[in-house]
C-alpha atoms as a PDB file:
ATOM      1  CA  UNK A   1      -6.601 -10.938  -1.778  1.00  0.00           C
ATOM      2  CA  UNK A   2      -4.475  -7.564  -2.261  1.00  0.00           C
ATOM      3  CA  UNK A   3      -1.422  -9.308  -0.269  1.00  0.00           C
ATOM      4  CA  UNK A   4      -1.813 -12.396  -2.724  1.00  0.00           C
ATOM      5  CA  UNK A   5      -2.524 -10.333  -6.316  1.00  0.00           C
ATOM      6  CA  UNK A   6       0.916  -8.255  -4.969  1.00  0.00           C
ATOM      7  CA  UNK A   7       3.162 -11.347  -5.099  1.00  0.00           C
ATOM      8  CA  UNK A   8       1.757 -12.731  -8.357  1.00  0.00           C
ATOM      9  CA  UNK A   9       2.433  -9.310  -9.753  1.00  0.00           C
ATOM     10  CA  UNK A  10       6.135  -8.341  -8.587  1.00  0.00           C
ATOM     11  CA  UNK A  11       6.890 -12.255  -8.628  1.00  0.00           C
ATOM     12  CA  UNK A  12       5.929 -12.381 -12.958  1.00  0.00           C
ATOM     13  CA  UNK A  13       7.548  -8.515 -13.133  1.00  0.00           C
ATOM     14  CA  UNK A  14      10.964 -10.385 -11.648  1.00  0.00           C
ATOM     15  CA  UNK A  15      10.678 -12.937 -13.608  1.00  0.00           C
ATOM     16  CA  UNK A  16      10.124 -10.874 -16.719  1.00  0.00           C
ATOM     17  CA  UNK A  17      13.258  -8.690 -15.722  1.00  0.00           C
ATOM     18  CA  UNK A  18      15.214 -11.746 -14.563  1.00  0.00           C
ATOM     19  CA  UNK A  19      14.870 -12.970 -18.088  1.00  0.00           C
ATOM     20  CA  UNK A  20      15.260  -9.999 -19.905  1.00  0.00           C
ATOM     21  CA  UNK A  21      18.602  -9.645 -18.087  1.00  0.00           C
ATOM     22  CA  UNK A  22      19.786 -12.873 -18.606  1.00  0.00           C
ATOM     23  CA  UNK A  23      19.473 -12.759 -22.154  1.00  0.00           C
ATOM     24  CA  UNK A  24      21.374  -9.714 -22.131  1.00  0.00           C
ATOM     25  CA  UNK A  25      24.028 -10.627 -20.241  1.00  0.00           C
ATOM     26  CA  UNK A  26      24.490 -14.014 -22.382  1.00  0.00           C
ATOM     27  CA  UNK A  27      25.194 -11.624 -25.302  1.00  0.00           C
ATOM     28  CA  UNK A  28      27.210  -8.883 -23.701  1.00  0.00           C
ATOM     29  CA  UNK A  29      29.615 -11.405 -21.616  1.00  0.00           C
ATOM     30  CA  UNK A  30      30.033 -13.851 -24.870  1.00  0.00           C
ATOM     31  CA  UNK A  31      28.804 -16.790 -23.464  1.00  0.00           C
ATOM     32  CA  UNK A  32      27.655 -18.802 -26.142  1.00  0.00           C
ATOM     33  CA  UNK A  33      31.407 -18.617 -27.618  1.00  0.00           C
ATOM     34  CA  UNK A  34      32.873 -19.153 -24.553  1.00  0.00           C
ATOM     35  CA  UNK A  35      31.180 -21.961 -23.102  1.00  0.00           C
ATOM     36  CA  UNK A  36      30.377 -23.492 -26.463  1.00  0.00           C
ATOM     37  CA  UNK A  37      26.917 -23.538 -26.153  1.00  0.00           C
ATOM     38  CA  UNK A  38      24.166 -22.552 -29.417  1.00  0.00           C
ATOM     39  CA  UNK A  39      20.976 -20.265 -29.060  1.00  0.00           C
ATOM     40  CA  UNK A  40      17.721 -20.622 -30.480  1.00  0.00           C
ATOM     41  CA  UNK A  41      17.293 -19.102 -33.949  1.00  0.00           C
ATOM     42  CA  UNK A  42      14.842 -16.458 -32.417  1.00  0.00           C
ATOM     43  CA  UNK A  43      16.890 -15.372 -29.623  1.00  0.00           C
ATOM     44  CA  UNK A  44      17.645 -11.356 -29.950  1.00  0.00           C
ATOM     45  CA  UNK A  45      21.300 -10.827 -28.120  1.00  0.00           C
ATOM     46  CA  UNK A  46      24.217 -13.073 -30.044  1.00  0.00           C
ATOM     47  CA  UNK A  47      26.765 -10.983 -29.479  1.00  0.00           C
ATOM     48  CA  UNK A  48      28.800  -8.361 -27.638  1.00  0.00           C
ATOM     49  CA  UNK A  49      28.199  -6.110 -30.419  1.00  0.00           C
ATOM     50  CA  UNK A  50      24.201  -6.511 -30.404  1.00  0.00           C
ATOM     51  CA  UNK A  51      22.012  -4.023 -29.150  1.00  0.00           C
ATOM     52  CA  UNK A  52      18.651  -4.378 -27.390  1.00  0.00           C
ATOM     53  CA  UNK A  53      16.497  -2.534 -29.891  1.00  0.00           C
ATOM     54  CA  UNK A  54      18.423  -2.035 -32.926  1.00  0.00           C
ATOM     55  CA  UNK A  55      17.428   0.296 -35.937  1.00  0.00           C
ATOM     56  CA  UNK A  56      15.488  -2.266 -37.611  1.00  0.00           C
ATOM     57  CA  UNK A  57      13.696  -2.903 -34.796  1.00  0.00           C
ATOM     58  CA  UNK A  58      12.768   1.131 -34.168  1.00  0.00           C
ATOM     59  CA  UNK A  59      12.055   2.038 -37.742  1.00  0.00           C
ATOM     60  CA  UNK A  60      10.365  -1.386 -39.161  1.00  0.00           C
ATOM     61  CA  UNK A  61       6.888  -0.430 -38.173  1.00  0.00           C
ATOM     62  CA  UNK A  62       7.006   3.249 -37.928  1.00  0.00           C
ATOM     63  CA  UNK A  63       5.595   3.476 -42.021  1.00  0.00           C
ATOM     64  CA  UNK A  64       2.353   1.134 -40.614  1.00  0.00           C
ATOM     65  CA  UNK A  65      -1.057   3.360 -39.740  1.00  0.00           C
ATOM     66  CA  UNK A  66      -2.157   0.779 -37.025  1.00  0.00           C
ATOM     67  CA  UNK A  67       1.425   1.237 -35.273  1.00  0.00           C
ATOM     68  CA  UNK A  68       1.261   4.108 -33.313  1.00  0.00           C
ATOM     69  CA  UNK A  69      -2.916   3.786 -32.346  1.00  0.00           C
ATOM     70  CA  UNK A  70      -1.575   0.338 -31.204  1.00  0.00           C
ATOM     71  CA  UNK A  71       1.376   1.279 -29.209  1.00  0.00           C
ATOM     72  CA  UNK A  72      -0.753   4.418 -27.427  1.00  0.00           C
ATOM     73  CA  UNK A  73      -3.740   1.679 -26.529  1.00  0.00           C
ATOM     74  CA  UNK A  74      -1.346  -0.926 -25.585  1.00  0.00           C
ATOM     75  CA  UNK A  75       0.439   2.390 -22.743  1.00  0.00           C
ATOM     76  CA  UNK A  76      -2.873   3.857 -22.102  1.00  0.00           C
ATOM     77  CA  UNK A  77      -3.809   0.073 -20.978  1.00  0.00           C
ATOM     78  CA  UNK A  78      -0.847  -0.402 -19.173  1.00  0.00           C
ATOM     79  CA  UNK A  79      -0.795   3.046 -16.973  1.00  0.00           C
ATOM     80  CA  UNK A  80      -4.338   2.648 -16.204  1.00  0.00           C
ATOM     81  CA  UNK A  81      -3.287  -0.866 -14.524  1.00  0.00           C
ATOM     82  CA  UNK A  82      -0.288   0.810 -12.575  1.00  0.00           C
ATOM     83  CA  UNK A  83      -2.761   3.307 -11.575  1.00  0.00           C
ATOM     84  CA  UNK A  84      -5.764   0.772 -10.157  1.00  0.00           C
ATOM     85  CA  UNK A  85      -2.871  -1.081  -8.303  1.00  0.00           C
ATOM     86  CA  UNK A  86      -1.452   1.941  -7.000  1.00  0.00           C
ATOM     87  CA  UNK A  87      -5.199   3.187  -5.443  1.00  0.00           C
ATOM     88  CA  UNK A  88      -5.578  -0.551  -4.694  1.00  0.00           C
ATOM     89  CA  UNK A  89      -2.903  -0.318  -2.239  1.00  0.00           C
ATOM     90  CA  UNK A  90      -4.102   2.383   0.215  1.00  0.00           C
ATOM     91  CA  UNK A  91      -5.529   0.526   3.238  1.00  0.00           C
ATOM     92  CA  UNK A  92      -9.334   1.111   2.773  1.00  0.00           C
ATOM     93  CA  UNK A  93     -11.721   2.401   5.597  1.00  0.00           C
ATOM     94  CA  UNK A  94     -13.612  -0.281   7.225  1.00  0.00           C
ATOM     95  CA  UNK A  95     -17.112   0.023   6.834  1.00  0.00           C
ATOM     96  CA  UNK A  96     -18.812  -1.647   9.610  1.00  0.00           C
ATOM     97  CA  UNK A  97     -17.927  -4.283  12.410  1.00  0.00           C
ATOM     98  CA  UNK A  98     -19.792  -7.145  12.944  1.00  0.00           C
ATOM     99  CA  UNK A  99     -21.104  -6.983  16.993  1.00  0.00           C
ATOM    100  CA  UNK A 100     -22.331  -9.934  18.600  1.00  0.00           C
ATOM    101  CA  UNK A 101     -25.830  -9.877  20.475  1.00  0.00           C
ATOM    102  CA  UNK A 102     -25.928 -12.757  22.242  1.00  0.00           C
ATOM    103  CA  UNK A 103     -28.796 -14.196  20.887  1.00  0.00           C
ATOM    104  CA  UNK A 104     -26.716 -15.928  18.051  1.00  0.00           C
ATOM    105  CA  UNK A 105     -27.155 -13.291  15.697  1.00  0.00           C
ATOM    106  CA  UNK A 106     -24.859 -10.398  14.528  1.00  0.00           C
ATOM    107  CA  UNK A 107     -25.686  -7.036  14.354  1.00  0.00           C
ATOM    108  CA  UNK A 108     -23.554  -4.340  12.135  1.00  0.00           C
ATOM    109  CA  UNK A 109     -21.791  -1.024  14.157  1.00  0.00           C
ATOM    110  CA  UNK A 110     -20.967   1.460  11.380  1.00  0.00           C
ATOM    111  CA  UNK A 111     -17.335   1.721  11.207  1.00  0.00           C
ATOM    112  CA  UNK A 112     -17.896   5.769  11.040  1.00  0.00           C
ATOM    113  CA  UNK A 113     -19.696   6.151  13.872  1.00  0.00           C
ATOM    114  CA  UNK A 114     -17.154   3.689  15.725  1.00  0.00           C
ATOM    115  CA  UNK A 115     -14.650   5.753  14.623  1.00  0.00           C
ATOM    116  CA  UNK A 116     -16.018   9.117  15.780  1.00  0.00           C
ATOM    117  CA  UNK A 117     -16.300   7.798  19.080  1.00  0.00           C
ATOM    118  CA  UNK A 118     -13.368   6.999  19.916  1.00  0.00           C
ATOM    119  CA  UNK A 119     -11.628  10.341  18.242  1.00  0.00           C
ATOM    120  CA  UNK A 120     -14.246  12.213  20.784  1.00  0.00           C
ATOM    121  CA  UNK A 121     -13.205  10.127  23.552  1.00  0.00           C
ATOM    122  CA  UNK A 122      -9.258  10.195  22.077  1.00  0.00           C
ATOM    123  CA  UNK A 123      -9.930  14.208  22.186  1.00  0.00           C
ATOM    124  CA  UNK A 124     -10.976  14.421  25.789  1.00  0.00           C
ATOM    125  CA  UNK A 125      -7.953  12.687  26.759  1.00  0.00           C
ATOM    126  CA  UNK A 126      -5.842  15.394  28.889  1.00  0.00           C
ATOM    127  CA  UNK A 127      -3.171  17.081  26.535  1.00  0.00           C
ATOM    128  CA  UNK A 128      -4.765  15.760  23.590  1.00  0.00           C
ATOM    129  CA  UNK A 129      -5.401  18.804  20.849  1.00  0.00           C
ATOM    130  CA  UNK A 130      -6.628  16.702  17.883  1.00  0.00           C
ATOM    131  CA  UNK A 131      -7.531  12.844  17.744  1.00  0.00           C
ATOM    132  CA  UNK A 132      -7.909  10.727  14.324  1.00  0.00           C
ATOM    133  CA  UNK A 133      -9.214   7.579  13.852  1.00  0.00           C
ATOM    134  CA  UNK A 134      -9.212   5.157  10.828  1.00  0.00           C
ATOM    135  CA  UNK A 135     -10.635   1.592  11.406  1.00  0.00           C
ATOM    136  CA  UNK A 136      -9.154  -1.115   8.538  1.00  0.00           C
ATOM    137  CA  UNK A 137      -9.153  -4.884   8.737  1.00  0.00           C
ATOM    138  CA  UNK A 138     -12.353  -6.850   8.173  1.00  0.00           C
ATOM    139  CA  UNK A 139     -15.673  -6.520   9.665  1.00  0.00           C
ATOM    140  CA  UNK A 140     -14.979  -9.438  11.890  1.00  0.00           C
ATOM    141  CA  UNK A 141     -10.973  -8.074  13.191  1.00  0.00           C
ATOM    142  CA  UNK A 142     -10.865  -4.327  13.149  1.00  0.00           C
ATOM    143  CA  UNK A 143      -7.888  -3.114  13.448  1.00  0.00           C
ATOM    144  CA  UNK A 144      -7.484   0.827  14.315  1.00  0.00           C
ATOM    145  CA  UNK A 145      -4.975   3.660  13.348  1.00  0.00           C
ATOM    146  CA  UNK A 146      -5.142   6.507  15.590  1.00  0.00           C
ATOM    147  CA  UNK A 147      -2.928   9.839  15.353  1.00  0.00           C
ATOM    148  CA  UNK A 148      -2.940  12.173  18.150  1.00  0.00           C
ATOM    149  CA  UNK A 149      -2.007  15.644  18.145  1.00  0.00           C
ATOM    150  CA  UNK A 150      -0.533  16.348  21.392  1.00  0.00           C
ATOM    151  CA  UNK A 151       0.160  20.260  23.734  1.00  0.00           C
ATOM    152  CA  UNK A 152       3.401  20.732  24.266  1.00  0.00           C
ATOM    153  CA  UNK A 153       2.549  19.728  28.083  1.00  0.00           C
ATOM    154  CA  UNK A 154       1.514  16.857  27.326  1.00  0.00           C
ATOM    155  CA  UNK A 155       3.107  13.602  28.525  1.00  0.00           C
ATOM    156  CA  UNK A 156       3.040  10.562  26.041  1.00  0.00           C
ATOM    157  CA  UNK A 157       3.802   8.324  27.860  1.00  0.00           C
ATOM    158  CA  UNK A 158       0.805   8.905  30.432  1.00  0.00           C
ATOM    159  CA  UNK A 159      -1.177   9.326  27.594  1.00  0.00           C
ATOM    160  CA  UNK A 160      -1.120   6.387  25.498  1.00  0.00           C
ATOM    161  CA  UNK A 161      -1.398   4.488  29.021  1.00  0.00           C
ATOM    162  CA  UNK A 162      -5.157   6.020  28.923  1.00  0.00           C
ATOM    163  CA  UNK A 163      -6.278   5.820  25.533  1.00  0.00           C
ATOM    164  CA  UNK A 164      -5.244   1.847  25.843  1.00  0.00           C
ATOM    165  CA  UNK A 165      -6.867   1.436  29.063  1.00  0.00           C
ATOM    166  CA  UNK A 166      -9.716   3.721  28.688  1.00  0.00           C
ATOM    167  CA  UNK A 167     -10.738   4.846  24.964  1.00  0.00           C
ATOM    168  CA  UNK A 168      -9.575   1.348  23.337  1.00  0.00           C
ATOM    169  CA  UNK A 169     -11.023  -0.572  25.833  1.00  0.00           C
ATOM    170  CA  UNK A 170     -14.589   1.426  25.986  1.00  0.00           C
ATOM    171  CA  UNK A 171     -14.683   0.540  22.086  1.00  0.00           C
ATOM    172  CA  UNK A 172     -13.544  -3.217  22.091  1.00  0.00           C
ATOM    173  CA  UNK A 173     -16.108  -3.884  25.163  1.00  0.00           C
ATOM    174  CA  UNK A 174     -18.796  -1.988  23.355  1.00  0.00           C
ATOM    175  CA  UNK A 175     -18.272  -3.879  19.947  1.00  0.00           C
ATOM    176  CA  UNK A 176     -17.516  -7.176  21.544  1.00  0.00           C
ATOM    177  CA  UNK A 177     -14.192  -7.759  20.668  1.00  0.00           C
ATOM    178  CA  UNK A 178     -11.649  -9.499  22.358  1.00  0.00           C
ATOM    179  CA  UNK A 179      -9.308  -7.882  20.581  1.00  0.00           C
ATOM    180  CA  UNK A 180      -8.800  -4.331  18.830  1.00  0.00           C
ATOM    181  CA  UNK A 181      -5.039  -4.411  17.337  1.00  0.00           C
ATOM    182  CA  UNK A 182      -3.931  -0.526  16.869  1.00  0.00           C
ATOM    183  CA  UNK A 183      -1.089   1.386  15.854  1.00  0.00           C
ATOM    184  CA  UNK A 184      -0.828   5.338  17.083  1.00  0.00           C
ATOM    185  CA  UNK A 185       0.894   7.609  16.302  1.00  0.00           C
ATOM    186  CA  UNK A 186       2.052  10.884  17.942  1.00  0.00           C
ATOM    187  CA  UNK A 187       2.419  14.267  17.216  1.00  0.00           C
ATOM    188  CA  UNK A 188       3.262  17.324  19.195  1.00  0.00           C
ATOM    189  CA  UNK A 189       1.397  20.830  18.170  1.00  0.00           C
ATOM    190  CA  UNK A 190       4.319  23.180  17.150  1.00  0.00           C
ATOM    191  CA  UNK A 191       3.430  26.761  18.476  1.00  0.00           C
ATOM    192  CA  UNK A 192       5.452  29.526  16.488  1.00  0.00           C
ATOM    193  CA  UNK A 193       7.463  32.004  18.568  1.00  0.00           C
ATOM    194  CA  UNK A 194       6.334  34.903  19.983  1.00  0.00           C
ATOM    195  CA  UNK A 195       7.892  38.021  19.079  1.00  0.00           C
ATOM    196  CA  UNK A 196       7.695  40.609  21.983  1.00  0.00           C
ATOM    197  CA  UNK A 197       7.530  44.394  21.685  1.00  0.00           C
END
């Protein structure tokens, strides 16, 4: 739904723009004289001497009392829309997975609970200072996003291998999933230098 409510957006904001500039650039360039071609009657840019927004344009309704109450409601509306599709974008936590019991009904692991499992298991990896987990996707395909925090001795290598093979799997065999797409990421745990005396 968010992927699809994304391209309708940006797709009529192009548009708009792709417009918008057009019509300016048929004015600036000259077209209409040079390619002998007539605009409608309403159409703003004529000329290379016209300007978007002209002083009759900035000034006519300045003198009205319902301008300026309409163009602060019309913004207001407008930022509170950029800022609901801004939040909407940030991946939200997944709430619970959907387990089969194999009596041919499902049964509901909170995503929380999933999720602190398999940090504490993440954290008792060897070399492993700090483990976070966030599951996202839909209660039917989880998908996981797991940081680690690593010691300096740490290898990565050796332990990603065991997280896959041993924290992952524990939590896609106890949710009954055949799959459990993640994505980690790394970190190492910067100690500050000594100084010595």
């Amino acid at each position: 739904m968010l992927k699809t409510a994304n391209r309708v957006l940006l797709g009529l904001l192009g548009l708009g723009l792709f417009a918008l500039g057009g019509g300016v650039l048929l004015g600036a360039l000259d077209l209409p004289n040079r390619w002998d071609f007539g605009l409608p009657g309403w159409w703003p840019f004529r000329g290379p001497d016209d300007v978007v927004l002209g002083t009759e344009g900035r000034t006519r309704w300045r003198d009205e009392g319902w301008w300026w109450p309409t163009v602060i409601a019309v913004l207001a509306v407008l930022l509170a829309l950029l800022l609901w599709w801004l939040l909407a974008q940030r991946r939200r936590r997944l709430g619970g997975v959907l387990v089969d019991s194999g009596d041919g009904a499902a049964a509901r692991l909170d995503g929380r609970t999933l999720e602190d499992v398999i940090e504490e298991e993440a954290q008792a990896l060897e070399g492993v200072s700090r483990a976070h987990v966030r599951l996202t996707g839909r209660s039917t395909a989880p998908a996981a996003r797991v940081r680690l925090l690593l010691e300096p001795h740490a290898d990565p290598a050796r332990t990603l291998g065991r997280l896959s093979r041993e924290t992952l799997a524990h939590a896609r065999d106890s949710a009954g999933l055949d799959s459990l797409p993640t994505k980690v990421r790394l970190n190492e745990v910067r100690h500050h230098a000594q100084r010595a005396a």
